[in-house]
ModelCIF file with pLDDT and N, C-alpha, C, O atoms, coordinates in Angstrom:
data_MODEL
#
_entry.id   MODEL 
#
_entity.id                         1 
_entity.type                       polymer 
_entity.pdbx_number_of_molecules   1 
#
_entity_poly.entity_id                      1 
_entity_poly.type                           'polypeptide(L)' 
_entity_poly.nstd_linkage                   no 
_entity_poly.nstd_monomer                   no 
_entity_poly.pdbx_seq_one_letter_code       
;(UNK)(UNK)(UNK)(UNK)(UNK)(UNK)(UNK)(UNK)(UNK)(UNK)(UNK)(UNK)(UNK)(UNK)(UNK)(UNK)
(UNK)(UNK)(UNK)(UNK)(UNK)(UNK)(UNK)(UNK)(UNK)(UNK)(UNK)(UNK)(UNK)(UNK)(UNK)(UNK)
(UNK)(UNK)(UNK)(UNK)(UNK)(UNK)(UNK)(UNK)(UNK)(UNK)
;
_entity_poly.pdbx_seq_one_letter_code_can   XXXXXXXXXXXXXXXXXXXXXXXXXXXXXXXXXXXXXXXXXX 
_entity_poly.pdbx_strand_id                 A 
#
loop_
_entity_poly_seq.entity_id 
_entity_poly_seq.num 
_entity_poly_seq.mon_id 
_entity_poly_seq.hetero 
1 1  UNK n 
1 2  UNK n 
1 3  UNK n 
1 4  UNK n 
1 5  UNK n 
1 6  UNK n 
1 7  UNK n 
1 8  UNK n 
1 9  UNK n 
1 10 UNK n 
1 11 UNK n 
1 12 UNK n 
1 13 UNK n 
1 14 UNK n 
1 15 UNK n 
1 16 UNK n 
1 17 UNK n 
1 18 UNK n 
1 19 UNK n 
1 20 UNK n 
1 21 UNK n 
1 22 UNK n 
1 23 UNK n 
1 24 UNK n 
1 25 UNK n 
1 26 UNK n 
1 27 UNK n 
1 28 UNK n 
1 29 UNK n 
1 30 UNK n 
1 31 UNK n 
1 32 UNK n 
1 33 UNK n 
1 34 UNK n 
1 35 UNK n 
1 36 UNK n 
1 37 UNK n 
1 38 UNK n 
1 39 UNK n 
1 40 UNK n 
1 41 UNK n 
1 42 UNK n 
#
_struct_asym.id          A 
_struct_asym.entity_id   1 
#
loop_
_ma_qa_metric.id 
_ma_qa_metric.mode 
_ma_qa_metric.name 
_ma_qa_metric.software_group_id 
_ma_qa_metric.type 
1 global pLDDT . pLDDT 
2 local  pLDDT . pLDDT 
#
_ma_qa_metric_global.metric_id      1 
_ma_qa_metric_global.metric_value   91.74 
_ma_qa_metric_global.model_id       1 
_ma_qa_metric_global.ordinal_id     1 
#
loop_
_ma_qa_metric_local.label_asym_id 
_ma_qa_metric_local.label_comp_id 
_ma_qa_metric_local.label_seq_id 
_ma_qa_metric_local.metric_id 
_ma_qa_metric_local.metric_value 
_ma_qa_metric_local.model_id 
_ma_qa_metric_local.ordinal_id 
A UNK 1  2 98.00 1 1  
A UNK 2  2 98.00 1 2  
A UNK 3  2 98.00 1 3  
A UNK 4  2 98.00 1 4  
A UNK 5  2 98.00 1 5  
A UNK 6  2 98.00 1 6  
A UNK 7  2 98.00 1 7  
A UNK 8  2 98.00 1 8  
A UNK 9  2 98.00 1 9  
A UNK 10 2 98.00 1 10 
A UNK 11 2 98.00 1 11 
A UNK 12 2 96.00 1 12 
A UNK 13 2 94.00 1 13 
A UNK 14 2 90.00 1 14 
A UNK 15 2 89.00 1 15 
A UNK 16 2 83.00 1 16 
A UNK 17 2 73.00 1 17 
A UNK 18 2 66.00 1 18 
A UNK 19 2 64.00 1 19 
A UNK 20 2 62.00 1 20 
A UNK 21 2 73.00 1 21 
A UNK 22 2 81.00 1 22 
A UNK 23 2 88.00 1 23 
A UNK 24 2 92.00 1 24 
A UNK 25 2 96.00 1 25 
A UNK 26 2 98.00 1 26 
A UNK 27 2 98.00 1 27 
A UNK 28 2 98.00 1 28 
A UNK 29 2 98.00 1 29 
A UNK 30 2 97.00 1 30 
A UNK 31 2 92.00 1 31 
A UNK 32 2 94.00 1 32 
A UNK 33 2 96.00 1 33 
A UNK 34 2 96.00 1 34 
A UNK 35 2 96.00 1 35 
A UNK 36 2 97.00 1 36 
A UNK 37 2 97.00 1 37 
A UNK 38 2 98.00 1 38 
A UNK 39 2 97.00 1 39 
A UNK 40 2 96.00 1 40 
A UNK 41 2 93.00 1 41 
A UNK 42 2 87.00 1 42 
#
loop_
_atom_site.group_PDB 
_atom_site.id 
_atom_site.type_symbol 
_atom_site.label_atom_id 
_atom_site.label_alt_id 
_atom_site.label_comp_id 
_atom_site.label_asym_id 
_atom_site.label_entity_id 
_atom_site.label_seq_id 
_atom_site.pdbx_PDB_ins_code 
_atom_site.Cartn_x 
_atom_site.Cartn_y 
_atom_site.Cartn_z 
_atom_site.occupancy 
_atom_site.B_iso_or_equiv 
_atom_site.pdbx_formal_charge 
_atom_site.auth_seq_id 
_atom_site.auth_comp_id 
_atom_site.auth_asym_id 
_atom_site.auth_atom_id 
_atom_site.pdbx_PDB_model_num 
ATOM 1   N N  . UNK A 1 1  ? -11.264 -0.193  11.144  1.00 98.00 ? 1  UNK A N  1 
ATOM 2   C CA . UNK A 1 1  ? -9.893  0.160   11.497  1.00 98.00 ? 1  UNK A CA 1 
ATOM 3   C C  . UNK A 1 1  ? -9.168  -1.076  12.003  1.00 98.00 ? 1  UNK A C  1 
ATOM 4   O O  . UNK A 1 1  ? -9.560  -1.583  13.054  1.00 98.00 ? 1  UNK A O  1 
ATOM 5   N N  . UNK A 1 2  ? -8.338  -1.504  11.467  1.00 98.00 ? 2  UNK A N  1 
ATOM 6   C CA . UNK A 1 2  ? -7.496  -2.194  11.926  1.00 98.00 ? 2  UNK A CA 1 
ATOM 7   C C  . UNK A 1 2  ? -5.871  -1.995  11.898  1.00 98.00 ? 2  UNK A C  1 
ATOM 8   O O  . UNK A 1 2  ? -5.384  -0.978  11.404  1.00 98.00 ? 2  UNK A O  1 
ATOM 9   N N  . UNK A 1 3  ? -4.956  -3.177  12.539  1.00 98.00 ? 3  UNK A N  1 
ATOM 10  C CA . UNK A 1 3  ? -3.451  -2.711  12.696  1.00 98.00 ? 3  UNK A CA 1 
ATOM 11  C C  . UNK A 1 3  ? -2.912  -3.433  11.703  1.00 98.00 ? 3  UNK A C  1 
ATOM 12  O O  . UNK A 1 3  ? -3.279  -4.594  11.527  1.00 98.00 ? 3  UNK A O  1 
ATOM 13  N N  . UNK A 1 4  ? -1.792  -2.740  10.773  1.00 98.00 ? 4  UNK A N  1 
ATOM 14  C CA . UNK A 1 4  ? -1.147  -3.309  9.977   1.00 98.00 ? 4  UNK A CA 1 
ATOM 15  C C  . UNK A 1 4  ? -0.862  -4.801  10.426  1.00 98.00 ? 4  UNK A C  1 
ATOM 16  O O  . UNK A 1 4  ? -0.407  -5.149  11.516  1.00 98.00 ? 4  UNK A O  1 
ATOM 17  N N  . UNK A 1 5  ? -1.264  -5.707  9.238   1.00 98.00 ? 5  UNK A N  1 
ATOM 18  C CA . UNK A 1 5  ? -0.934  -6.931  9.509   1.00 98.00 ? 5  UNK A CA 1 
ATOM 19  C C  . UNK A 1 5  ? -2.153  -7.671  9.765   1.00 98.00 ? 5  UNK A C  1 
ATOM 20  O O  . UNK A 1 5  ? -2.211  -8.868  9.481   1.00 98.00 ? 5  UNK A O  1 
ATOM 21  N N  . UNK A 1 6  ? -3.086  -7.082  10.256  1.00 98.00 ? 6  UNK A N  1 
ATOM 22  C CA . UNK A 1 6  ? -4.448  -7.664  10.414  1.00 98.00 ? 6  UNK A CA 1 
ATOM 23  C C  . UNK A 1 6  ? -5.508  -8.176  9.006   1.00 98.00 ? 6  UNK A C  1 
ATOM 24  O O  . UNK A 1 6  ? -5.206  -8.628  7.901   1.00 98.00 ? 6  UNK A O  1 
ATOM 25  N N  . UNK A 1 7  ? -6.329  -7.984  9.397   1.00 98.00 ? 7  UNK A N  1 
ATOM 26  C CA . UNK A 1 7  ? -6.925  -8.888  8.542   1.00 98.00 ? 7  UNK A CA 1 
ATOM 27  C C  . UNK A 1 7  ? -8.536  -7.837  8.186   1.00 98.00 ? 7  UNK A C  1 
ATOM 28  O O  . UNK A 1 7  ? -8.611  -6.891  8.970   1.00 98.00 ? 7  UNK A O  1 
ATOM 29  N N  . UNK A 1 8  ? -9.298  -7.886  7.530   1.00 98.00 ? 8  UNK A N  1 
ATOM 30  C CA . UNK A 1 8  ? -10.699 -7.832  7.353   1.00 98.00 ? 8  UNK A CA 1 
ATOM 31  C C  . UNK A 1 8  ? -11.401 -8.421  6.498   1.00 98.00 ? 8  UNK A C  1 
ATOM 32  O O  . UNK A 1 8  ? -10.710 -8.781  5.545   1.00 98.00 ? 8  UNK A O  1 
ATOM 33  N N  . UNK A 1 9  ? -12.800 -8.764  6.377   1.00 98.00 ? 9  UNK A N  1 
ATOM 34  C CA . UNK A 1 9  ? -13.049 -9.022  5.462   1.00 98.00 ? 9  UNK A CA 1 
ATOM 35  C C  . UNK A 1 9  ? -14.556 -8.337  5.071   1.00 98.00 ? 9  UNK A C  1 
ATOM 36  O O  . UNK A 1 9  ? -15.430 -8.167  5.922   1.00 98.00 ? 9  UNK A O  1 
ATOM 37  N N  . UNK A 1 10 ? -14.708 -7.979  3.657   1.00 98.00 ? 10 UNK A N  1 
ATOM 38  C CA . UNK A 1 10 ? -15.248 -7.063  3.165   1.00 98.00 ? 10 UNK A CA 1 
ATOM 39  C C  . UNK A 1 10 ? -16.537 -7.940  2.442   1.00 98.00 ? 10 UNK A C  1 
ATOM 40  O O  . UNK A 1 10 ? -16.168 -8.800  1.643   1.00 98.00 ? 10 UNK A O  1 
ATOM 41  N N  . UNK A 1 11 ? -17.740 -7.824  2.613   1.00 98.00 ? 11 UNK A N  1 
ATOM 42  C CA . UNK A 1 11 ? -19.089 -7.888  1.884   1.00 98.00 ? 11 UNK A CA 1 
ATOM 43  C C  . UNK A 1 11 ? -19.938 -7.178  1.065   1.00 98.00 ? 11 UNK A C  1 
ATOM 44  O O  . UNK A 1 11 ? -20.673 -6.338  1.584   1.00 98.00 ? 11 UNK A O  1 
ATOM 45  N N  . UNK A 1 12 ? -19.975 -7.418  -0.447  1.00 96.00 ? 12 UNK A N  1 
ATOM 46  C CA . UNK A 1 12 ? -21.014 -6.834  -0.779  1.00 96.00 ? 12 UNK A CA 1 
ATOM 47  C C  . UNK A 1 12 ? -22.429 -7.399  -1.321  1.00 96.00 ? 12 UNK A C  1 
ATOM 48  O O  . UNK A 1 12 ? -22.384 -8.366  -2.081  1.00 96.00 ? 12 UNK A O  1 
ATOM 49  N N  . UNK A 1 13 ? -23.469 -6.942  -1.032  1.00 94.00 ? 13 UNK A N  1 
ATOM 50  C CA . UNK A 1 13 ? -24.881 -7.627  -1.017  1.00 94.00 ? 13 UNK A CA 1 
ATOM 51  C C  . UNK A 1 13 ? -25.480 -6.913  -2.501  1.00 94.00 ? 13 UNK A C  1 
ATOM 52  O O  . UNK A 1 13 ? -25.064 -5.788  -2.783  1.00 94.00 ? 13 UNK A O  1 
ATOM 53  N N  . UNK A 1 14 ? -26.126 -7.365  -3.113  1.00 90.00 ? 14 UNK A N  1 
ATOM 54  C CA . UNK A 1 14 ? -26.929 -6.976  -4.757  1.00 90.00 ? 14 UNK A CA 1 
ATOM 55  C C  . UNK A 1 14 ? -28.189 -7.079  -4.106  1.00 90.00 ? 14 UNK A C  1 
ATOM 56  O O  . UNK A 1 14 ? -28.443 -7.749  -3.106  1.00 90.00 ? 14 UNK A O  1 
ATOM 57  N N  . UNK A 1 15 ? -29.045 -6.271  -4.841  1.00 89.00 ? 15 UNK A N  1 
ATOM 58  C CA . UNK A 1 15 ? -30.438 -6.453  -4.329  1.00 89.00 ? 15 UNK A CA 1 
ATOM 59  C C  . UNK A 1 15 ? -30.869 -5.611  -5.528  1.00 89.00 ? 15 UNK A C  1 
ATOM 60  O O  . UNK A 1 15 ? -30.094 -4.893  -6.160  1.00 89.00 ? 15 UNK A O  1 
ATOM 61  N N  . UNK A 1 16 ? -31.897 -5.727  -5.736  1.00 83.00 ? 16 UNK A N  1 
ATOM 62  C CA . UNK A 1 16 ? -33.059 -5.711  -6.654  1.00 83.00 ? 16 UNK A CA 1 
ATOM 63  C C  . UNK A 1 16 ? -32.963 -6.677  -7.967  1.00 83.00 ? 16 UNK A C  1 
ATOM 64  O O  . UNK A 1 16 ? -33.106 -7.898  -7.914  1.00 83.00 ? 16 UNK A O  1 
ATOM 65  N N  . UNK A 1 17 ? -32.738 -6.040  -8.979  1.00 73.00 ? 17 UNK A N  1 
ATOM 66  C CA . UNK A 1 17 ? -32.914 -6.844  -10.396 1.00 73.00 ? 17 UNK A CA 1 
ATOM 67  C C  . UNK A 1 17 ? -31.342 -7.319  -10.423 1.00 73.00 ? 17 UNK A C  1 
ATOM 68  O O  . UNK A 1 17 ? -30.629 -6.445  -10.915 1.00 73.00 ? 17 UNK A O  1 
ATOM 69  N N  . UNK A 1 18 ? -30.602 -8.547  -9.992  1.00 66.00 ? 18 UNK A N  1 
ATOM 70  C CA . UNK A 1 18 ? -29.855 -9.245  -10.175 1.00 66.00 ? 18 UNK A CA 1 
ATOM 71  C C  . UNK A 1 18 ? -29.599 -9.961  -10.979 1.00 66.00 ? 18 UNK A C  1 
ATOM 72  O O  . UNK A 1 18 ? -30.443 -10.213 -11.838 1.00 66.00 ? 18 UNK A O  1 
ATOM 73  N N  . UNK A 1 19 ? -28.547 -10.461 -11.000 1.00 64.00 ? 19 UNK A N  1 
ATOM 74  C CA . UNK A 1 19 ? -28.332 -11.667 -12.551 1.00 64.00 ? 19 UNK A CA 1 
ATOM 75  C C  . UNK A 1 19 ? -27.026 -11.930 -11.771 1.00 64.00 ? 19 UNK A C  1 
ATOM 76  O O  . UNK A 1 19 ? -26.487 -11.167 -10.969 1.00 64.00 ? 19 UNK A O  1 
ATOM 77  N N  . UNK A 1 20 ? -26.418 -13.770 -12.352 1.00 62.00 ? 20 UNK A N  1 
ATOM 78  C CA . UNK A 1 20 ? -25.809 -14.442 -11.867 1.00 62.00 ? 20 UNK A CA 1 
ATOM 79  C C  . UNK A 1 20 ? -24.682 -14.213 -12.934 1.00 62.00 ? 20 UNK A C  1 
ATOM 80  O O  . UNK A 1 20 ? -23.519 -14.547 -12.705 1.00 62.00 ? 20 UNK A O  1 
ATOM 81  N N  . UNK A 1 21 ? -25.156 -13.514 -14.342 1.00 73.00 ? 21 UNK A N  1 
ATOM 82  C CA . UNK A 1 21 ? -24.221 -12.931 -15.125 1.00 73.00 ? 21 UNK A CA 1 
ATOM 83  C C  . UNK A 1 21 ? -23.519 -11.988 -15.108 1.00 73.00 ? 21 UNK A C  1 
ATOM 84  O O  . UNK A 1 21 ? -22.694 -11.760 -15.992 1.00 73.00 ? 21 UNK A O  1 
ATOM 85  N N  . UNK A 1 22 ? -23.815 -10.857 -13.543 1.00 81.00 ? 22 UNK A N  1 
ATOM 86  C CA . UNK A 1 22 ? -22.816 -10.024 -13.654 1.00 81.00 ? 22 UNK A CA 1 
ATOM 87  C C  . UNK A 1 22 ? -21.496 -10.450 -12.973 1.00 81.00 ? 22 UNK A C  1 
ATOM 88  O O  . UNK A 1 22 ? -21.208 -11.482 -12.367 1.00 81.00 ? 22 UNK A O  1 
ATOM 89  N N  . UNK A 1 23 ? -20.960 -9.615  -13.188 1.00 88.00 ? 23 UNK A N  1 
ATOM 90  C CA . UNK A 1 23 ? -19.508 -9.514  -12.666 1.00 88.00 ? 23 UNK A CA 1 
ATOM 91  C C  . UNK A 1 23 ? -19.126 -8.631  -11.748 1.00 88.00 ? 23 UNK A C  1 
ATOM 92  O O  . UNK A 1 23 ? -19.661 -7.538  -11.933 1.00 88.00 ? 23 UNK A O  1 
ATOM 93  N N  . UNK A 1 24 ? -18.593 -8.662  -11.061 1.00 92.00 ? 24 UNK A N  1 
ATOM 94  C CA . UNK A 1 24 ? -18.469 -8.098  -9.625  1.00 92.00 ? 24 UNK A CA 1 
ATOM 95  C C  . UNK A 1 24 ? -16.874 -7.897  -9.296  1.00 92.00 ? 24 UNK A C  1 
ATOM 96  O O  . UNK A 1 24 ? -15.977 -8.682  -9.604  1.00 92.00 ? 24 UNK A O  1 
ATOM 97  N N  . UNK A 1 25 ? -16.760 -6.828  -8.693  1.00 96.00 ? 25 UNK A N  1 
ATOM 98  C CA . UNK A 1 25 ? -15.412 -6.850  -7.763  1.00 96.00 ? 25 UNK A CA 1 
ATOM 99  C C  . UNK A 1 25 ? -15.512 -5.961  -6.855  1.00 96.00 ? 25 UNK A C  1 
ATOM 100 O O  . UNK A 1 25 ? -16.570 -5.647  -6.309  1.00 96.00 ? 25 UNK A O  1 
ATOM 101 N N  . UNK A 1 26 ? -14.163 -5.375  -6.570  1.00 98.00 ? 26 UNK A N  1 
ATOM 102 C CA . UNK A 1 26 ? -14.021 -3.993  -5.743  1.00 98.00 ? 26 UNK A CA 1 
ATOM 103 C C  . UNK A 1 26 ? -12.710 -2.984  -6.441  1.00 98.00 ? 26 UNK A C  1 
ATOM 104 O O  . UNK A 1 26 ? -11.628 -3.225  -6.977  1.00 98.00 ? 26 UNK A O  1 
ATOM 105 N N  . UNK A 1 27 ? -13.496 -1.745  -6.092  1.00 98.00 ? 27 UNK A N  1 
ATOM 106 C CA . UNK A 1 27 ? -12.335 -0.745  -6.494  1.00 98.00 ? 27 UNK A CA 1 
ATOM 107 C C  . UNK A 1 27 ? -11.811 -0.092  -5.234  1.00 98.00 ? 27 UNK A C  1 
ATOM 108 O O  . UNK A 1 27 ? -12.006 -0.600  -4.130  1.00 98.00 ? 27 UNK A O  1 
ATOM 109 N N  . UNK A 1 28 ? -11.160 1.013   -5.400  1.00 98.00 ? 28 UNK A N  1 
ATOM 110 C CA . UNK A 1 28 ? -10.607 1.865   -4.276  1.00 98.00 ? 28 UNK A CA 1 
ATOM 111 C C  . UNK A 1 28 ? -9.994  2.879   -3.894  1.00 98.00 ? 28 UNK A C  1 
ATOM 112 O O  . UNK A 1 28 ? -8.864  3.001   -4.369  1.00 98.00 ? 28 UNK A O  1 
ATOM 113 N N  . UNK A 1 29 ? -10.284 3.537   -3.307  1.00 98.00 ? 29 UNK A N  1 
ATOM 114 C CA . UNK A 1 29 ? -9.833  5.640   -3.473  1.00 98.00 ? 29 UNK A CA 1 
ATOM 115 C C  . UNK A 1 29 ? -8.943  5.497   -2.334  1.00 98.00 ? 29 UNK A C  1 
ATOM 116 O O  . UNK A 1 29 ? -9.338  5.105   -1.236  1.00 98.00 ? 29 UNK A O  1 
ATOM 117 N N  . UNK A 1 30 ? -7.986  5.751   -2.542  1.00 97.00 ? 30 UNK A N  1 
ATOM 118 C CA . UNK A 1 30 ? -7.510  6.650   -1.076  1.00 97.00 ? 30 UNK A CA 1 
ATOM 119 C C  . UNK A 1 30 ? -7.354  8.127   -1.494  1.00 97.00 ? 30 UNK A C  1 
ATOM 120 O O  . UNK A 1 30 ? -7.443  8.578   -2.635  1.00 97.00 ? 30 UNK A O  1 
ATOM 121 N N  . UNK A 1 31 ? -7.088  8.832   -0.280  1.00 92.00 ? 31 UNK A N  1 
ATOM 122 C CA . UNK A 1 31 ? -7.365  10.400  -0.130  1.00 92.00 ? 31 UNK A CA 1 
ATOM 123 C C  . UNK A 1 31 ? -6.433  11.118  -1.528  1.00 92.00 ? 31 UNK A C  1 
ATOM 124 O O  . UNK A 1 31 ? -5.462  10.412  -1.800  1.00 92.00 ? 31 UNK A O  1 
ATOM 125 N N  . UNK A 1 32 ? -6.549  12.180  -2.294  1.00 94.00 ? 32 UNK A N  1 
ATOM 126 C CA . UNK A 1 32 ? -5.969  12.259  -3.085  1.00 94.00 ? 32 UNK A CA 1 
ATOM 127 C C  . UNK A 1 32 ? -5.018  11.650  -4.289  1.00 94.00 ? 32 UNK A C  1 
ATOM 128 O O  . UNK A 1 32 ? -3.975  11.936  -4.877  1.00 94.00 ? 32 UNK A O  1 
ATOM 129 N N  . UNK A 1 33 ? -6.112  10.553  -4.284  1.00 96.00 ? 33 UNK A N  1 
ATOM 130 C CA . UNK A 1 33 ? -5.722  9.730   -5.529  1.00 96.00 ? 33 UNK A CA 1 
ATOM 131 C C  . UNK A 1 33 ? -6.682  9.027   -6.271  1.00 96.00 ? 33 UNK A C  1 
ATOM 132 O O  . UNK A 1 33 ? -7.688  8.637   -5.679  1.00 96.00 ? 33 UNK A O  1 
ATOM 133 N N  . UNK A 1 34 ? -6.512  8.749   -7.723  1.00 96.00 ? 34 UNK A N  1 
ATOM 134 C CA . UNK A 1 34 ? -7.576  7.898   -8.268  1.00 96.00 ? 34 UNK A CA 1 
ATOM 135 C C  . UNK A 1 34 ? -8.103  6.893   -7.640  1.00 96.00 ? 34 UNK A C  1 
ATOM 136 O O  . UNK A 1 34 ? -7.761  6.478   -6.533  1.00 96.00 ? 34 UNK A O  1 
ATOM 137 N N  . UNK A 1 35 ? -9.234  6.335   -8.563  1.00 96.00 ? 35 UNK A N  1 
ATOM 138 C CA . UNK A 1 35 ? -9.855  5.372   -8.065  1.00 96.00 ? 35 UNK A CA 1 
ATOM 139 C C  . UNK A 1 35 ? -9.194  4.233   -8.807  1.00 96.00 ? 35 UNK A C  1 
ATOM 140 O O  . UNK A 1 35 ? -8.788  4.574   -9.917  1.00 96.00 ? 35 UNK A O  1 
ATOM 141 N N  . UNK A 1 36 ? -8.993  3.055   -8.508  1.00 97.00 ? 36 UNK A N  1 
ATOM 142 C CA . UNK A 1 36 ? -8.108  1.724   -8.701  1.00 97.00 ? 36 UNK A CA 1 
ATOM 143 C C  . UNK A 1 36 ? -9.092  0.608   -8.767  1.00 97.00 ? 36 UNK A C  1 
ATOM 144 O O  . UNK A 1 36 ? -10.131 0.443   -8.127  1.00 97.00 ? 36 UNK A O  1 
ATOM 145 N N  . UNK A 1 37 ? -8.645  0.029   -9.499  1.00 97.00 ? 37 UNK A N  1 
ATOM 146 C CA . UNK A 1 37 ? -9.274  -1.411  -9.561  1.00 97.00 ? 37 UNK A CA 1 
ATOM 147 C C  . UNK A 1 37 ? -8.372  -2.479  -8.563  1.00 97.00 ? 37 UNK A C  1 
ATOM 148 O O  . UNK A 1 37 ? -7.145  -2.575  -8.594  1.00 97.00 ? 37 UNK A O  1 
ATOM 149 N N  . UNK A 1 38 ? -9.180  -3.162  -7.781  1.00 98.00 ? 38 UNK A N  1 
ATOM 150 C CA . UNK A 1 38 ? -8.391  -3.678  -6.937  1.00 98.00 ? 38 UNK A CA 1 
ATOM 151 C C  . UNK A 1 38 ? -8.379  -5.544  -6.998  1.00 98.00 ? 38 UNK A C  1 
ATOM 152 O O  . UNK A 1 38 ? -7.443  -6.233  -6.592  1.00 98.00 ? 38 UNK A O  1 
ATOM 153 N N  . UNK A 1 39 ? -9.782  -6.114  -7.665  1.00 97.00 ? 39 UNK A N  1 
ATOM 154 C CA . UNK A 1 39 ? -10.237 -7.453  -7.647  1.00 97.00 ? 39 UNK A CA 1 
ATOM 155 C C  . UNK A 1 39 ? -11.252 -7.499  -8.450  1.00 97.00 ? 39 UNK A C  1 
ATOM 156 O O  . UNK A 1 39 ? -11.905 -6.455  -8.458  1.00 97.00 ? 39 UNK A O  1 
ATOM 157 N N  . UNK A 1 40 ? -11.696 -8.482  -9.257  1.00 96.00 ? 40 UNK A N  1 
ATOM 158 C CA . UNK A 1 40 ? -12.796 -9.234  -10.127 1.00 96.00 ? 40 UNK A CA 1 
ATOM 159 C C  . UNK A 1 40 ? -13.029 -10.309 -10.193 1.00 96.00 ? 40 UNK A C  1 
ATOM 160 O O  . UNK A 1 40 ? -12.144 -11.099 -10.524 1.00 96.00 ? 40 UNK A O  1 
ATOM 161 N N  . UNK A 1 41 ? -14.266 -10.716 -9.911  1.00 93.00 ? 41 UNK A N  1 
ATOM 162 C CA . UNK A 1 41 ? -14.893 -12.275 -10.691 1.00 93.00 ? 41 UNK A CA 1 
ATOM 163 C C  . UNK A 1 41 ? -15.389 -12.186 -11.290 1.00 93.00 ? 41 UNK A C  1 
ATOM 164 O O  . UNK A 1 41 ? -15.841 -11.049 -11.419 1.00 93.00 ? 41 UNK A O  1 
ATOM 165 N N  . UNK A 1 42 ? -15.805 -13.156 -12.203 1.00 87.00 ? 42 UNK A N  1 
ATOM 166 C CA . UNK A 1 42 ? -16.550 -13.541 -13.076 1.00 87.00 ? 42 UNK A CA 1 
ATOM 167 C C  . UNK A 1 42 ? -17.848 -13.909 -12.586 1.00 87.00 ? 42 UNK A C  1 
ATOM 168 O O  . UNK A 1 42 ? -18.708 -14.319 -13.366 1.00 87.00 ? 42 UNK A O  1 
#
């Protein structure tokens, strides 16, 4: 929880059978709405 204007920052960890070939991002739901694509790397 934070106050508009603030900041966070978000981690995600891979574990088991990994590869440096996937691709990664984040998506995102809010309450009564689809899920969104929000960021990607390569």
């Amino acid at each position: 929880l934070v106050q508009a204007g603030g900041s966070l920052r978000l981690s995600c960890a891979a574990s088991g059978r990994t590869f440096s070939s996937y691709a990664m991002g984040w998506f995102r739901q809010a309450p009564g709405k689809e899920r969104e694509f929000v960021a990607a790397i390569s």
